[in-house]
Protein backbone atom coordinates (compact mmCIF):
# COMPACT_ATOMS: atom_id res chain seq x y z
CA UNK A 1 128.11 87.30 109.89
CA UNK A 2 126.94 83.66 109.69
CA UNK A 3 127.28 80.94 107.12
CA UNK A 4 126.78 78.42 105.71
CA UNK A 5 126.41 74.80 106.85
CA UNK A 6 125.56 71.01 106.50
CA UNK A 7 125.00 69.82 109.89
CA UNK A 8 122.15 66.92 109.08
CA UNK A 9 121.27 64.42 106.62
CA UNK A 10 118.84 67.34 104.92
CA UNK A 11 120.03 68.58 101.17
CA UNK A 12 118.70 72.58 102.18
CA UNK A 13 121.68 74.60 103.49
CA UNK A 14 121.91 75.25 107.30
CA UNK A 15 121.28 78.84 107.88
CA UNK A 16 122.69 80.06 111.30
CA UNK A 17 123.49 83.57 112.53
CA UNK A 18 126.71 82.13 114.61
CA UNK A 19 129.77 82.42 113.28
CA UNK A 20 131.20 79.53 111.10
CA UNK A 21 134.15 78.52 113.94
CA UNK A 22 131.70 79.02 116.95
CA UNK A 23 129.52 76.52 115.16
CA UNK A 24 132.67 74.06 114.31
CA UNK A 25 133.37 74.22 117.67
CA UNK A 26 130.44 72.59 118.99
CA UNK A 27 130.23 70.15 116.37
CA UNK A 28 132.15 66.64 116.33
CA UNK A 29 135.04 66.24 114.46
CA UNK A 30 136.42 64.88 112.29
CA UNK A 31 133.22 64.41 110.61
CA UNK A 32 132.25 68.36 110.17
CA UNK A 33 134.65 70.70 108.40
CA UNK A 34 135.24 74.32 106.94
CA UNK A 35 135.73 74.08 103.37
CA UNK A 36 135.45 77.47 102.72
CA UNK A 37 135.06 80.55 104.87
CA UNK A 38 131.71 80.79 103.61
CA UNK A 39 131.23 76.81 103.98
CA UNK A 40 131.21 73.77 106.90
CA UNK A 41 129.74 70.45 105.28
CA UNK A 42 129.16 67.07 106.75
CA UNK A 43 132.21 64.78 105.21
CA UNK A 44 129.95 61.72 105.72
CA UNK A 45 127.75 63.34 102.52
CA UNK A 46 130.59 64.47 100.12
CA UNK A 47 129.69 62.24 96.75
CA UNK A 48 133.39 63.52 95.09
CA UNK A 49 135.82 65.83 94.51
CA UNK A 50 135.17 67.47 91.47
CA UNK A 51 137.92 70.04 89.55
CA UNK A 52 136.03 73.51 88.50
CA UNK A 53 139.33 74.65 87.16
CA UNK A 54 143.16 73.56 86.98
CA UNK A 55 143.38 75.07 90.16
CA UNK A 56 140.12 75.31 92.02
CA UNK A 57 137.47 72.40 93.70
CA UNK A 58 134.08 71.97 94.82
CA UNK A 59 133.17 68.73 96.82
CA UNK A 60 129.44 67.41 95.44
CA UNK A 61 127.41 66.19 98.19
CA UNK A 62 125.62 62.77 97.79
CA UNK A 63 122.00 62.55 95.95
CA UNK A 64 119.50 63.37 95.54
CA UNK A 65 121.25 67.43 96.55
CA UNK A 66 124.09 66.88 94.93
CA UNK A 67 124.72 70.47 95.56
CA UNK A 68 128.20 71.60 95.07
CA UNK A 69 130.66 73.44 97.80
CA UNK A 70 133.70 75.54 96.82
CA UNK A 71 137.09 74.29 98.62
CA UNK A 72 139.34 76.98 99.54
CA UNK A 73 142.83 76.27 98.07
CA UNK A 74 144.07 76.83 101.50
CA UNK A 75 141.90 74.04 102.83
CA UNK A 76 141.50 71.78 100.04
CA UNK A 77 145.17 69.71 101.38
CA UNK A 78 144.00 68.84 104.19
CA UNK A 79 140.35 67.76 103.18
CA UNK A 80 141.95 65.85 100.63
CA UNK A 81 144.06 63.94 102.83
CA UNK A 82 140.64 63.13 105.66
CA UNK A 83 138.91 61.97 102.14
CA UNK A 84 141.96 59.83 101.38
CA UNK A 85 142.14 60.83 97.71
């Protein structure tokens, strides 16, 4: 099953047929990352770290998109700590 990602500058989702860690593989770090196991986005395009919920977050991507990505909980440590907040 594919996924989703954000591999470009482009605010449309990237549609592939590969599997989410075949496509992480060939793309650089630490710029590219799986949010979600639905999700990979481009960290040079997250806008903020938004709260849905006390426990849950998306990250917004940057304008004019400014589509929003669920974080896994497992996952959302470690992107917080390559975003620095």
């Amino acid at each position: 099953m594919g996924g989703h990602a954000d591999p470009d500058q482009e605010e449309k989702p990237y549609h592939s047929v590969q599997r989410l860690n075949a496509l992480a593989r060939k793309l650089p770090g630490p710029a590219f990352v799986r949010c979600h196991r639905e999700y990979m986005v481009n960290l040079n395009r997250v806008w903020s770290l938004t709260p849905r919920n006390s426990r849950d977050y998306d990250l917004r991507l940057d304008p004019p998109g400014n589509r929003r990505i669920p974080i896994a909980r497992d996952r959302f440590e470690k992107i917080r700590r390559i975003l620095g907040v």
